[in-house]
PDB file of N, CA and C in Angstrom:
ATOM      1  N   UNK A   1      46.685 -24.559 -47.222  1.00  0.00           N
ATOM      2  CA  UNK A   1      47.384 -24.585 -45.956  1.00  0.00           C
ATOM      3  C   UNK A   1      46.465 -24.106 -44.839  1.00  0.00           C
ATOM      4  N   UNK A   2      46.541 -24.370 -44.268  1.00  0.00           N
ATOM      5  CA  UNK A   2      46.021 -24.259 -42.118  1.00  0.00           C
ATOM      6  C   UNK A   2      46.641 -23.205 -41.324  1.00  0.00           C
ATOM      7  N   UNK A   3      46.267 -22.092 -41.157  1.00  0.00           N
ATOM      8  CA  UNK A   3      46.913 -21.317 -40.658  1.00  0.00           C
ATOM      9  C   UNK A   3      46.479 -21.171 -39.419  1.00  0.00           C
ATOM     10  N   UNK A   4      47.034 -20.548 -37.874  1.00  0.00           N
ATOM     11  CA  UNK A   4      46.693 -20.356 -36.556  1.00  0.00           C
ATOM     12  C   UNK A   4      47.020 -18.866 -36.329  1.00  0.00           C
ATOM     13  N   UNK A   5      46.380 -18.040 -36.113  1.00  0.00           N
ATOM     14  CA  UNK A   5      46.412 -16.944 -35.566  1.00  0.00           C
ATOM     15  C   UNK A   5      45.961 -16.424 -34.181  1.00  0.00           C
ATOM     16  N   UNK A   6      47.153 -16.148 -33.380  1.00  0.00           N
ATOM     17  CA  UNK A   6      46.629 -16.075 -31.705  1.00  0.00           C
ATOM     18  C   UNK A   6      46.944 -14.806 -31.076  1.00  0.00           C
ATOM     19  N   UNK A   7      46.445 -14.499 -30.433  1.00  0.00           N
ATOM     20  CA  UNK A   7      45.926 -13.021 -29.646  1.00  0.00           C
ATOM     21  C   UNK A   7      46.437 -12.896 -28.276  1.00  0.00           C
ATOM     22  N   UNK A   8      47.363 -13.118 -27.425  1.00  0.00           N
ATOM     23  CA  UNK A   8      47.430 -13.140 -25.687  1.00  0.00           C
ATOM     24  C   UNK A   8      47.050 -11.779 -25.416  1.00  0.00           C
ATOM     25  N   UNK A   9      45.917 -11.752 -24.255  1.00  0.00           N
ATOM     26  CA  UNK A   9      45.548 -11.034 -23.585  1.00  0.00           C
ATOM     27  C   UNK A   9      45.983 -11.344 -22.245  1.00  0.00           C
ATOM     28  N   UNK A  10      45.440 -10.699 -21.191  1.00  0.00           N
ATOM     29  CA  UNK A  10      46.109 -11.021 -19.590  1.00  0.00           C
ATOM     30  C   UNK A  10      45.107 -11.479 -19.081  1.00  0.00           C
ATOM     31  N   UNK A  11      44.038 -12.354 -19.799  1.00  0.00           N
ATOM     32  CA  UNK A  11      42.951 -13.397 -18.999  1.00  0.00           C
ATOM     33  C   UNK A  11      42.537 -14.023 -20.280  1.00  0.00           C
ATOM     34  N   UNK A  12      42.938 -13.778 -21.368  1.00  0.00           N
ATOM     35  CA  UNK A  12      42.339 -15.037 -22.557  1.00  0.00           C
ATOM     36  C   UNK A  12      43.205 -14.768 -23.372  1.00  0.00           C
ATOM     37  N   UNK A  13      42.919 -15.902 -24.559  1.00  0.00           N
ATOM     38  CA  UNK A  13      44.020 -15.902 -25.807  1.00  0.00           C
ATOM     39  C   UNK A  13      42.805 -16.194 -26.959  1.00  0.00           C
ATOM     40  N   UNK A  14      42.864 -15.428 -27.965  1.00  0.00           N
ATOM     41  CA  UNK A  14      41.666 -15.337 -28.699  1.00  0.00           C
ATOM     42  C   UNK A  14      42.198 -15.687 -30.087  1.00  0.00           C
ATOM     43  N   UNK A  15      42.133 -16.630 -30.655  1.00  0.00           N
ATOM     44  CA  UNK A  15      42.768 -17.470 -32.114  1.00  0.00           C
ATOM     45  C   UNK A  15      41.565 -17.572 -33.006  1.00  0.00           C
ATOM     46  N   UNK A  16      42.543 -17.691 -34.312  1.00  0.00           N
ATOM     47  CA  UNK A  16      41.370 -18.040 -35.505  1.00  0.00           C
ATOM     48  C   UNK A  16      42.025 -19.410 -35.843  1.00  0.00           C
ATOM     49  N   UNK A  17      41.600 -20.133 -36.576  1.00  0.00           N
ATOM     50  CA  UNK A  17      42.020 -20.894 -37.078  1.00  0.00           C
ATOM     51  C   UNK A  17      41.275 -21.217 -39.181  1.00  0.00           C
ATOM     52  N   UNK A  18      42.441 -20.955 -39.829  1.00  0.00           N
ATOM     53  CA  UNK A  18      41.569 -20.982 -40.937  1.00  0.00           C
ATOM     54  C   UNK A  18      42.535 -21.540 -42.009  1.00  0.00           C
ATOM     55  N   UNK A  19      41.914 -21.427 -43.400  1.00  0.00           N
ATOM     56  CA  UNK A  19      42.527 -21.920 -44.918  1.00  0.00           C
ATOM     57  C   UNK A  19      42.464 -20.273 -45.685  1.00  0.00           C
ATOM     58  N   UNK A  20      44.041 -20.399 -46.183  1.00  0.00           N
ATOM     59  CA  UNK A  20      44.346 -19.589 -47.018  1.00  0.00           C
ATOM     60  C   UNK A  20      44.335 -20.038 -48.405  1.00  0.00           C
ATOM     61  N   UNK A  21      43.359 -19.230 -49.518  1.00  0.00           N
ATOM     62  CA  UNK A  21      43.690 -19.261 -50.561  1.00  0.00           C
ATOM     63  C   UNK A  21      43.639 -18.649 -51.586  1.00  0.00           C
ATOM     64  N   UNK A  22      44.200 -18.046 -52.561  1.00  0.00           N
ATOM     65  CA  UNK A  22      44.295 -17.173 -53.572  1.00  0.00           C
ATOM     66  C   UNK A  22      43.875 -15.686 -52.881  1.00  0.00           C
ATOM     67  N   UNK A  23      44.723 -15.488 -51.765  1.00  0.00           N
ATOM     68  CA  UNK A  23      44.454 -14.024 -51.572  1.00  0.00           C
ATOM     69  C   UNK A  23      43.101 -14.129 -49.974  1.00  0.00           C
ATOM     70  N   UNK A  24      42.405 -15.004 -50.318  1.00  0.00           N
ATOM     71  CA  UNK A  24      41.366 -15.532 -49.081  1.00  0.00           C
ATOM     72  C   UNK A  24      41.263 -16.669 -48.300  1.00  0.00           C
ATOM     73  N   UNK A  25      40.695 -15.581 -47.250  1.00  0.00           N
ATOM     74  CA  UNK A  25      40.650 -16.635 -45.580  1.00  0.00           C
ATOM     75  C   UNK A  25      39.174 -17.308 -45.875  1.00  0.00           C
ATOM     76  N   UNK A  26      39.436 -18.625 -45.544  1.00  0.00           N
ATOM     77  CA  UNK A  26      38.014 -19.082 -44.722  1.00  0.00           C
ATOM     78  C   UNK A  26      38.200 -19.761 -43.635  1.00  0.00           C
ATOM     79  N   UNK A  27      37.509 -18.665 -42.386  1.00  0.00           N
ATOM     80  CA  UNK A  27      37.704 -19.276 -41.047  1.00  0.00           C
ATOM     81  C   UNK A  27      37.121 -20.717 -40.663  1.00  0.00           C
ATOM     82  N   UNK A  28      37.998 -21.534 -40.023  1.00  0.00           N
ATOM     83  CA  UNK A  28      37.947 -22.891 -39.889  1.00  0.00           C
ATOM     84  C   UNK A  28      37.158 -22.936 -38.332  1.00  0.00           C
ATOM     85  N   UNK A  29      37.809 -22.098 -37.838  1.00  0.00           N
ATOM     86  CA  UNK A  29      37.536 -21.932 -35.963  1.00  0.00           C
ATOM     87  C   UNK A  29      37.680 -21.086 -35.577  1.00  0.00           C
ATOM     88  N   UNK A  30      36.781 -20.060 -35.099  1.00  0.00           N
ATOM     89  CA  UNK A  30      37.159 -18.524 -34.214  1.00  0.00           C
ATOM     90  C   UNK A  30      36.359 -18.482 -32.879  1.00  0.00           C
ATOM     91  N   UNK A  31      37.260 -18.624 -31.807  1.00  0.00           N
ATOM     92  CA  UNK A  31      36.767 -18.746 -30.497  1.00  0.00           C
ATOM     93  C   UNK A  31      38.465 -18.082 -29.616  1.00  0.00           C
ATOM     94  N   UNK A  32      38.023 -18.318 -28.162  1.00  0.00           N
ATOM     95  CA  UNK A  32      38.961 -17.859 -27.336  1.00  0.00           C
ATOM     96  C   UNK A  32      39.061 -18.946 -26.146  1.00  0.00           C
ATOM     97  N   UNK A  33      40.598 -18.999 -25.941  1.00  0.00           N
ATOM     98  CA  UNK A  33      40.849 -19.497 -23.907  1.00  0.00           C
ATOM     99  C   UNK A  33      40.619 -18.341 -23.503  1.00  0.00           C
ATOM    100  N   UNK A  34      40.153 -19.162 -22.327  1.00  0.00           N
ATOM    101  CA  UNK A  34      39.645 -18.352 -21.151  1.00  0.00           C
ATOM    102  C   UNK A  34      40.732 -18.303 -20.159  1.00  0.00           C
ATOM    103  N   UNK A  35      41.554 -18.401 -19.316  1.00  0.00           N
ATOM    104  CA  UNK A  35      42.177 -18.788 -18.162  1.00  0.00           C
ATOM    105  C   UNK A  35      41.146 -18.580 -17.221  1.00  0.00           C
ATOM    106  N   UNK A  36      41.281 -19.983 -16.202  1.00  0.00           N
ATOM    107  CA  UNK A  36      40.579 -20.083 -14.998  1.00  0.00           C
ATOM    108  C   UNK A  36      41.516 -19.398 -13.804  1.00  0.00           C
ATOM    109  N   UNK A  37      40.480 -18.352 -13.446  1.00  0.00           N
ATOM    110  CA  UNK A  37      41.401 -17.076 -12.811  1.00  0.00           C
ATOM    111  C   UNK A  37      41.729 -17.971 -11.349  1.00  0.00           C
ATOM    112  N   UNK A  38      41.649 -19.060 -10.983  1.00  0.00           N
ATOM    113  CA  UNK A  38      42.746 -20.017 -10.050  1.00  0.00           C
ATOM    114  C   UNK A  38      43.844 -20.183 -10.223  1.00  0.00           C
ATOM    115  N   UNK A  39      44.438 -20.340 -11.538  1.00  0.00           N
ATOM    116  CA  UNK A  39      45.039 -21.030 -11.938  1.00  0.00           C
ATOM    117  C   UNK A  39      46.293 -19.552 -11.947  1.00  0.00           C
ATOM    118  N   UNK A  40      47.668 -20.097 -11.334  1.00  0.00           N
ATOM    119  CA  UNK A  40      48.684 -19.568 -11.554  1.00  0.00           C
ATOM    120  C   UNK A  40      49.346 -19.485 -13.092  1.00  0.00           C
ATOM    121  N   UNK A  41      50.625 -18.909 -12.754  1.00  0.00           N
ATOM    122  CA  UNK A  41      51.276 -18.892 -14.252  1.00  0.00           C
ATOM    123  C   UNK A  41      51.598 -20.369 -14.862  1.00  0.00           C
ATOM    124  N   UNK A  42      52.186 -21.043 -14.310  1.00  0.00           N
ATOM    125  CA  UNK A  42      52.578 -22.373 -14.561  1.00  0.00           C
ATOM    126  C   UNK A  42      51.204 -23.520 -15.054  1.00  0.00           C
ATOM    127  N   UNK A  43      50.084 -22.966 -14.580  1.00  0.00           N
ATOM    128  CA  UNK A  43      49.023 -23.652 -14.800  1.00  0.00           C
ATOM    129  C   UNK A  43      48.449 -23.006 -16.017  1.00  0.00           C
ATOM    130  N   UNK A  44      48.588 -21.950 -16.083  1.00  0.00           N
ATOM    131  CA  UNK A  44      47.776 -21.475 -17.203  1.00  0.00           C
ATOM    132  C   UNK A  44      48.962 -21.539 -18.458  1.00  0.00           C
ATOM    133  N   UNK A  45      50.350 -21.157 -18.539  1.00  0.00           N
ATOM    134  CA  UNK A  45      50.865 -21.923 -19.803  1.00  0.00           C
ATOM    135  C   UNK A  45      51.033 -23.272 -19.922  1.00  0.00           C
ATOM    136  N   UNK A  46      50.547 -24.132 -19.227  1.00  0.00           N
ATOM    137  CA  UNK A  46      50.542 -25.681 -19.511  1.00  0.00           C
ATOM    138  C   UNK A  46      49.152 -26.082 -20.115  1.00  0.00           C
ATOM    139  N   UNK A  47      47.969 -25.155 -19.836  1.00  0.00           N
ATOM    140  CA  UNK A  47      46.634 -25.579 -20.160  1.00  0.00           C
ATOM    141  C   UNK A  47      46.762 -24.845 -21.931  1.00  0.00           C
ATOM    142  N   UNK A  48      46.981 -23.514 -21.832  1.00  0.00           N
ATOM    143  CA  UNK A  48      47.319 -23.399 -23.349  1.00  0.00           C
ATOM    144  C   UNK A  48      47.973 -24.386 -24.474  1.00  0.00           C
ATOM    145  N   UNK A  49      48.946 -24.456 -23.574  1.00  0.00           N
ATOM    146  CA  UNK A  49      49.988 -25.522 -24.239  1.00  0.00           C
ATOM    147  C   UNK A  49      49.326 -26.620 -24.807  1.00  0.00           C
ATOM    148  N   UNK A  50      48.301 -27.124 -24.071  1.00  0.00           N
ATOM    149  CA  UNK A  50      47.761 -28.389 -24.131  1.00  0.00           C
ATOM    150  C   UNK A  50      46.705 -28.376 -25.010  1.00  0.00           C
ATOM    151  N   UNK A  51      45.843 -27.277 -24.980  1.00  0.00           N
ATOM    152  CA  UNK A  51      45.113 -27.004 -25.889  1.00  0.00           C
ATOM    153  C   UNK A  51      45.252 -26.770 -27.052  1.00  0.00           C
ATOM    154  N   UNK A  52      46.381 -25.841 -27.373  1.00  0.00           N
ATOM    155  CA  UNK A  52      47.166 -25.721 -28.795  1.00  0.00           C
ATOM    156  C   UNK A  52      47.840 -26.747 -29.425  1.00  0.00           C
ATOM    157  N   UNK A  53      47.933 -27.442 -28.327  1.00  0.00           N
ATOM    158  CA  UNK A  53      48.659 -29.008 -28.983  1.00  0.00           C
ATOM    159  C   UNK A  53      47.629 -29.470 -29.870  1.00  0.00           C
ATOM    160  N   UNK A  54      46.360 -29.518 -29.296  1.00  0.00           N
ATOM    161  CA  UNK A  54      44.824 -30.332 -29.335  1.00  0.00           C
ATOM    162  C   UNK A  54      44.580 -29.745 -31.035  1.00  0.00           C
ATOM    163  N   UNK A  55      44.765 -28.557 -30.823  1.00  0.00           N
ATOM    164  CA  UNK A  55      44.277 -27.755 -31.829  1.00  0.00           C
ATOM    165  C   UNK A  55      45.173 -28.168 -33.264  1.00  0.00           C
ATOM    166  N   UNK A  56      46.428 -27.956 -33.087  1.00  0.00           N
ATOM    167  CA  UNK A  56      47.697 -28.240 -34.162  1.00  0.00           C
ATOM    168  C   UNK A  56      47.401 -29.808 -35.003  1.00  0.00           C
ATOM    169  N   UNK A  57      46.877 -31.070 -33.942  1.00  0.00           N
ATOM    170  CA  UNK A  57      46.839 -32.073 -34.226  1.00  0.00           C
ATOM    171  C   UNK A  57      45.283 -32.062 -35.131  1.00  0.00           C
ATOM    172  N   UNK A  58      44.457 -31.712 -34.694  1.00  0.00           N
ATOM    173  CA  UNK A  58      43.062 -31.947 -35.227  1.00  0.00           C
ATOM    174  C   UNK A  58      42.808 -31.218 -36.575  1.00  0.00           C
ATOM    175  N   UNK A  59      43.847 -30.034 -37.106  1.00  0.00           N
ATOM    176  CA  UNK A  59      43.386 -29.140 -38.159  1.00  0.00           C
ATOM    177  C   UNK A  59      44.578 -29.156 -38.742  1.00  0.00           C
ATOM    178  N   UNK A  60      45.509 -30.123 -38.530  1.00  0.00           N
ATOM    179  CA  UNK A  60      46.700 -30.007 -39.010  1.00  0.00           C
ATOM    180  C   UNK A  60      47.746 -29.020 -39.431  1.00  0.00           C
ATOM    181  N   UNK A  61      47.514 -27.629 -38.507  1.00  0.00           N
ATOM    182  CA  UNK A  61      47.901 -26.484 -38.349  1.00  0.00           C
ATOM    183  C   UNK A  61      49.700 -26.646 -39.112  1.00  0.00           C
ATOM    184  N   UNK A  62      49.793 -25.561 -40.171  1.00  0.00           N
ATOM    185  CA  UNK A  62      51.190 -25.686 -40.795  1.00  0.00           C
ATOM    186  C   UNK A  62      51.732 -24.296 -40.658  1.00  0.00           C
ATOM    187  N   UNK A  63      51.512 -23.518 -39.823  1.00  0.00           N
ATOM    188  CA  UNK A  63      51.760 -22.283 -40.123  1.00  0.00           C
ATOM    189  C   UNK A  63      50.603 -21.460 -38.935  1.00  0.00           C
ATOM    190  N   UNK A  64      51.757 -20.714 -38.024  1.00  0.00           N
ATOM    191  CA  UNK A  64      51.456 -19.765 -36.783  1.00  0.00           C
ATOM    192  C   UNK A  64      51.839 -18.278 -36.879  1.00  0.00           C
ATOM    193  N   UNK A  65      50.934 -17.571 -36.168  1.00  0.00           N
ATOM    194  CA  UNK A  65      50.888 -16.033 -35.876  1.00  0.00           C
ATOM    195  C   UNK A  65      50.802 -15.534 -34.406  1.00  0.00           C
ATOM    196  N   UNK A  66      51.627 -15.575 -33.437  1.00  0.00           N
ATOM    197  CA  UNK A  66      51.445 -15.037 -31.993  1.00  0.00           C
ATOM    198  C   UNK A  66      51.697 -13.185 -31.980  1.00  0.00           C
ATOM    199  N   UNK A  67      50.815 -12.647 -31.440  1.00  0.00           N
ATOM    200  CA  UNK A  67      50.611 -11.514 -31.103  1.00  0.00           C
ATOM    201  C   UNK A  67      50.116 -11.121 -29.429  1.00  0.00           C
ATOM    202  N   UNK A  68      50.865  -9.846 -29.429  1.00  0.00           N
ATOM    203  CA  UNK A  68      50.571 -10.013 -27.512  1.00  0.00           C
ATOM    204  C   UNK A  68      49.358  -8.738 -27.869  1.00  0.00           C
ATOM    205  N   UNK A  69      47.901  -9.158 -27.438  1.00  0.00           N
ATOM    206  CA  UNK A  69      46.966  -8.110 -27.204  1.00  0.00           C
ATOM    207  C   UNK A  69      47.380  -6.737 -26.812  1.00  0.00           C
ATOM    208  N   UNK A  70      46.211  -6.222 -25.871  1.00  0.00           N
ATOM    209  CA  UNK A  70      45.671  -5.536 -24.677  1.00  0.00           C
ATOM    210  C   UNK A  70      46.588  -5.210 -23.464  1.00  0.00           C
ATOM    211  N   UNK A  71      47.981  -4.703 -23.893  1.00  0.00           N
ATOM    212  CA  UNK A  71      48.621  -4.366 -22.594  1.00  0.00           C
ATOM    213  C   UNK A  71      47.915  -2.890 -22.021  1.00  0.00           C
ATOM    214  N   UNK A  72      47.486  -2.260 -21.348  1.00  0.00           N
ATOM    215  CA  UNK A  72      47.607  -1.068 -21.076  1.00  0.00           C
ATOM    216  C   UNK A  72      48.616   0.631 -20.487  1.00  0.00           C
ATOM    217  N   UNK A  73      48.903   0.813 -21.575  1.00  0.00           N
ATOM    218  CA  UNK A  73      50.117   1.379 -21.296  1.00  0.00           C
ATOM    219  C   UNK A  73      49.726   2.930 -20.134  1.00  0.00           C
ATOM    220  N   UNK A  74      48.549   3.156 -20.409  1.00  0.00           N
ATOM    221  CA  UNK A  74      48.164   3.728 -19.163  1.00  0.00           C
ATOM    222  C   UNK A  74      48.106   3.684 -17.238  1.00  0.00           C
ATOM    223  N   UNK A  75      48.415   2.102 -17.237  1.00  0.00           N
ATOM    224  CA  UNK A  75      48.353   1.771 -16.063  1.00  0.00           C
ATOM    225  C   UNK A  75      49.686   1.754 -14.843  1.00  0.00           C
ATOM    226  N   UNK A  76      49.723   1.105 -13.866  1.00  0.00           N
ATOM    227  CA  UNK A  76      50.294   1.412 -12.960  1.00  0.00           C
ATOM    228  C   UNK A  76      52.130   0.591 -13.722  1.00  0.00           C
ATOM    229  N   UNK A  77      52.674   1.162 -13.996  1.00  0.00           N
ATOM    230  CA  UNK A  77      54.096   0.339 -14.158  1.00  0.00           C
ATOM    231  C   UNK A  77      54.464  -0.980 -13.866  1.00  0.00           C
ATOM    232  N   UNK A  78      54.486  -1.144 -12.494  1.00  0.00           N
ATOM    233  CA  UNK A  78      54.483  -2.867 -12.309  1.00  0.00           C
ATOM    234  C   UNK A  78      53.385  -3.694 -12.606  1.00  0.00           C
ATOM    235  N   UNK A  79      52.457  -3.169 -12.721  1.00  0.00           N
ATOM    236  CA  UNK A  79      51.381  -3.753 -13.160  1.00  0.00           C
ATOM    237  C   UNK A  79      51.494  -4.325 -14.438  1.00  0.00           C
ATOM    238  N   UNK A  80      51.836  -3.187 -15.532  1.00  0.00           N
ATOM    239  CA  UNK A  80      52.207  -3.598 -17.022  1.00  0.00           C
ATOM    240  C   UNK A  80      53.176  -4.212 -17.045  1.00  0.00           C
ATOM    241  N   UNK A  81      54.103  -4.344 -16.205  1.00  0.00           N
ATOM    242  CA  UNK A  81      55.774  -5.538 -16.288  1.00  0.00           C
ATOM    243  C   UNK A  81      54.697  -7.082 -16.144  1.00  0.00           C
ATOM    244  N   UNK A  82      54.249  -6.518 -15.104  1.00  0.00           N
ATOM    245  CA  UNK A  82      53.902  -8.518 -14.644  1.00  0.00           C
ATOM    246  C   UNK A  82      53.025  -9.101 -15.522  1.00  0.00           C
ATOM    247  N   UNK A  83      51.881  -7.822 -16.545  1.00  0.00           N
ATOM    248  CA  UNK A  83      51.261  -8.646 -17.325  1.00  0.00           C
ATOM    249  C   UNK A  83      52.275  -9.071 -18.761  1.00  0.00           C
ATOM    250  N   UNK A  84      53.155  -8.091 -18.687  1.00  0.00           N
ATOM    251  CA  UNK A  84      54.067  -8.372 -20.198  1.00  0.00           C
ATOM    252  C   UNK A  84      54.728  -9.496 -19.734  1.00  0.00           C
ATOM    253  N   UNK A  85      55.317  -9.806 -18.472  1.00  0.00           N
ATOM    254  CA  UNK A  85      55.887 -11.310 -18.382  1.00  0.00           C
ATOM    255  C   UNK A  85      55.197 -12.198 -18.423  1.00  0.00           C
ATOM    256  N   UNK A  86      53.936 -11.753 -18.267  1.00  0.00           N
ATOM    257  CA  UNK A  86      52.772 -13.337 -18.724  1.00  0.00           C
ATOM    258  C   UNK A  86      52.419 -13.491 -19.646  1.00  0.00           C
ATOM    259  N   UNK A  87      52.374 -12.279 -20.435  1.00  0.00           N
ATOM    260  CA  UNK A  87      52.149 -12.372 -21.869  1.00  0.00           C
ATOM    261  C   UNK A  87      53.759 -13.059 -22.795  1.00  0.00           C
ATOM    262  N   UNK A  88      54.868 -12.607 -22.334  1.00  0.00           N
ATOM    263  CA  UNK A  88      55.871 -13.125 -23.203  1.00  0.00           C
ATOM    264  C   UNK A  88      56.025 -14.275 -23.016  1.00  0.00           C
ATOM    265  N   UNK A  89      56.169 -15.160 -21.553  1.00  0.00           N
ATOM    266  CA  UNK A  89      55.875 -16.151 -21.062  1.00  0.00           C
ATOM    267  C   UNK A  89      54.942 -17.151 -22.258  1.00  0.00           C
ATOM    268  N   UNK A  90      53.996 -17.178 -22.404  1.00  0.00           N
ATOM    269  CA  UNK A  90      52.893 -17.596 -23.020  1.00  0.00           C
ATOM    270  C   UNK A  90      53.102 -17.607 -24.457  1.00  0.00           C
ATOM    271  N   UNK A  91      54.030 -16.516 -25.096  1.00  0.00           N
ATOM    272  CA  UNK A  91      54.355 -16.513 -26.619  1.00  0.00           C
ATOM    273  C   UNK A  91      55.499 -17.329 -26.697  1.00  0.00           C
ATOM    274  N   UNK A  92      56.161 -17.656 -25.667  1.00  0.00           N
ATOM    275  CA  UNK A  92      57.554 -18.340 -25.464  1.00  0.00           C
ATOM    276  C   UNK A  92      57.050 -20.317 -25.544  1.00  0.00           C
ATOM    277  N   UNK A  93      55.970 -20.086 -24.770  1.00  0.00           N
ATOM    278  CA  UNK A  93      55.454 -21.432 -24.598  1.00  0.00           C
ATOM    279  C   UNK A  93      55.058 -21.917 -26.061  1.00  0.00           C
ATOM    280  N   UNK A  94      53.928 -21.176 -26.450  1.00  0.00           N
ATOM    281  CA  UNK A  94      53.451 -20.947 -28.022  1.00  0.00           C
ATOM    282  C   UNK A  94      54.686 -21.610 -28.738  1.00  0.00           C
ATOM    283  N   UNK A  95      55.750 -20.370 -29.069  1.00  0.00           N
ATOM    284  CA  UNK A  95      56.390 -20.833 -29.903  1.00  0.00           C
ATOM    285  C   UNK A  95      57.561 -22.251 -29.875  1.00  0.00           C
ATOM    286  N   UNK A  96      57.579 -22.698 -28.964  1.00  0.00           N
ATOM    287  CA  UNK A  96      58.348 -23.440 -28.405  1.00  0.00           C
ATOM    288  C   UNK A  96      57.400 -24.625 -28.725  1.00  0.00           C
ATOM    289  N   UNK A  97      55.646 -24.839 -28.371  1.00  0.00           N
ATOM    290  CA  UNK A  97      55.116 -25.964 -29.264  1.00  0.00           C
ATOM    291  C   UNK A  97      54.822 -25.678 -30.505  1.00  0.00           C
ATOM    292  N   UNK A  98      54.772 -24.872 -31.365  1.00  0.00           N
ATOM    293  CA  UNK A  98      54.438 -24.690 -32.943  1.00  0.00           C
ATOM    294  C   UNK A  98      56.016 -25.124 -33.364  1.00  0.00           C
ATOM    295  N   UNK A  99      56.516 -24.869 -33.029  1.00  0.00           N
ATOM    296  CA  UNK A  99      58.251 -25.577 -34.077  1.00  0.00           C
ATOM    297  C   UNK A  99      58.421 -26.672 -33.097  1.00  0.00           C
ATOM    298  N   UNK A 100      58.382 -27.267 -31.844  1.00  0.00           N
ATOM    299  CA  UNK A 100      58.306 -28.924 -31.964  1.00  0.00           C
ATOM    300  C   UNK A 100      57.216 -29.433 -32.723  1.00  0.00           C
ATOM    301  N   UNK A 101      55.788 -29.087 -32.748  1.00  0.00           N
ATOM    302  CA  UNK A 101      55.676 -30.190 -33.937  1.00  0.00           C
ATOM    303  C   UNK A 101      55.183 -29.396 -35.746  1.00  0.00           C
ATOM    304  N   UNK A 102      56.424 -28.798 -35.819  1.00  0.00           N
ATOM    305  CA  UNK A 102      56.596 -28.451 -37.138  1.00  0.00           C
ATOM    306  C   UNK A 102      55.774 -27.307 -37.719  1.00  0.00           C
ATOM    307  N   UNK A 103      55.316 -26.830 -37.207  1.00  0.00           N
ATOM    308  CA  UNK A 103      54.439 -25.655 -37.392  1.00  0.00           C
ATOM    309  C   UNK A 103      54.920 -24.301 -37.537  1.00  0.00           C
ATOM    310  N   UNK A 104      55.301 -23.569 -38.793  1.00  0.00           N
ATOM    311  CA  UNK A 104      56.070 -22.602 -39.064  1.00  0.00           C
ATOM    312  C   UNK A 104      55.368 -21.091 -38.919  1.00  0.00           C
ATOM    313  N   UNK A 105      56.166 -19.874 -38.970  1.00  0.00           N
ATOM    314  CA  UNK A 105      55.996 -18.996 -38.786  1.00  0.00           C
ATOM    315  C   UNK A 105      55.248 -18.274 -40.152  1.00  0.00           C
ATOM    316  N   UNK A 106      54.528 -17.539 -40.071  1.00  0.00           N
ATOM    317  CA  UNK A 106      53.734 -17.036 -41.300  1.00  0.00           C
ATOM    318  C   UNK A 106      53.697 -15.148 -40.889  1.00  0.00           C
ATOM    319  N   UNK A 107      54.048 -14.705 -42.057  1.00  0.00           N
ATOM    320  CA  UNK A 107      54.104 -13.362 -42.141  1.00  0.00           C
ATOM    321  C   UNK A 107      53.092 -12.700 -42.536  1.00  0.00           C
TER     322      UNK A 107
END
């Protein structure tokens, strides 16, 4: 099986992509999105979107892991709201294309 494992941070999303078997990984793809710091909210979960689509189709991804990074809980309060709404935002998008095209949840 094809597994996807993804990372949201509040300027990249950092995924593996690999094969599970008998207990071991072998990584297929380990790289990161970048967001192009132009790009609003609406632009940057549509470019993920699009990319993860790219990704699901080419490695035949059967099985997803979304995790929200790097919040800083040290920082200014609204600060940490607006990045957690971009971060949930983005896991919402995620999961919303991994179960349209069939791509299940893995524990």
């Amino acid at each position: 099986m094809i597994y996807i494992d993804m990372y949201i941070f509040t300027d990249k999303i950092q995924f593996n992509i690999f094969k599970s078997f008998s207990n071991n990984k072998k990584i297929i793809k380990k790289n990161e999105i970048v967001f192009p710091s132009c790009y609003y909210t609406a632009q940057k979960l549509n470019y993920v979107r699009n990319l993860t689509s790219i990704f699901i189709e080419e490695y035949d991804i059967k099985y997803s892991k979304v995790d929200i990074g790097d919040l800083d809980n040290n920082g200014d309060v609204e600060r940490l709201l607006d990045e957690m709404k971009e971060a949930i935002k983005m896991e919402g998008v995620l999961e919303e294309l991994f179960i349209s095209r069939g791509v299940e949840t893995w524990k």
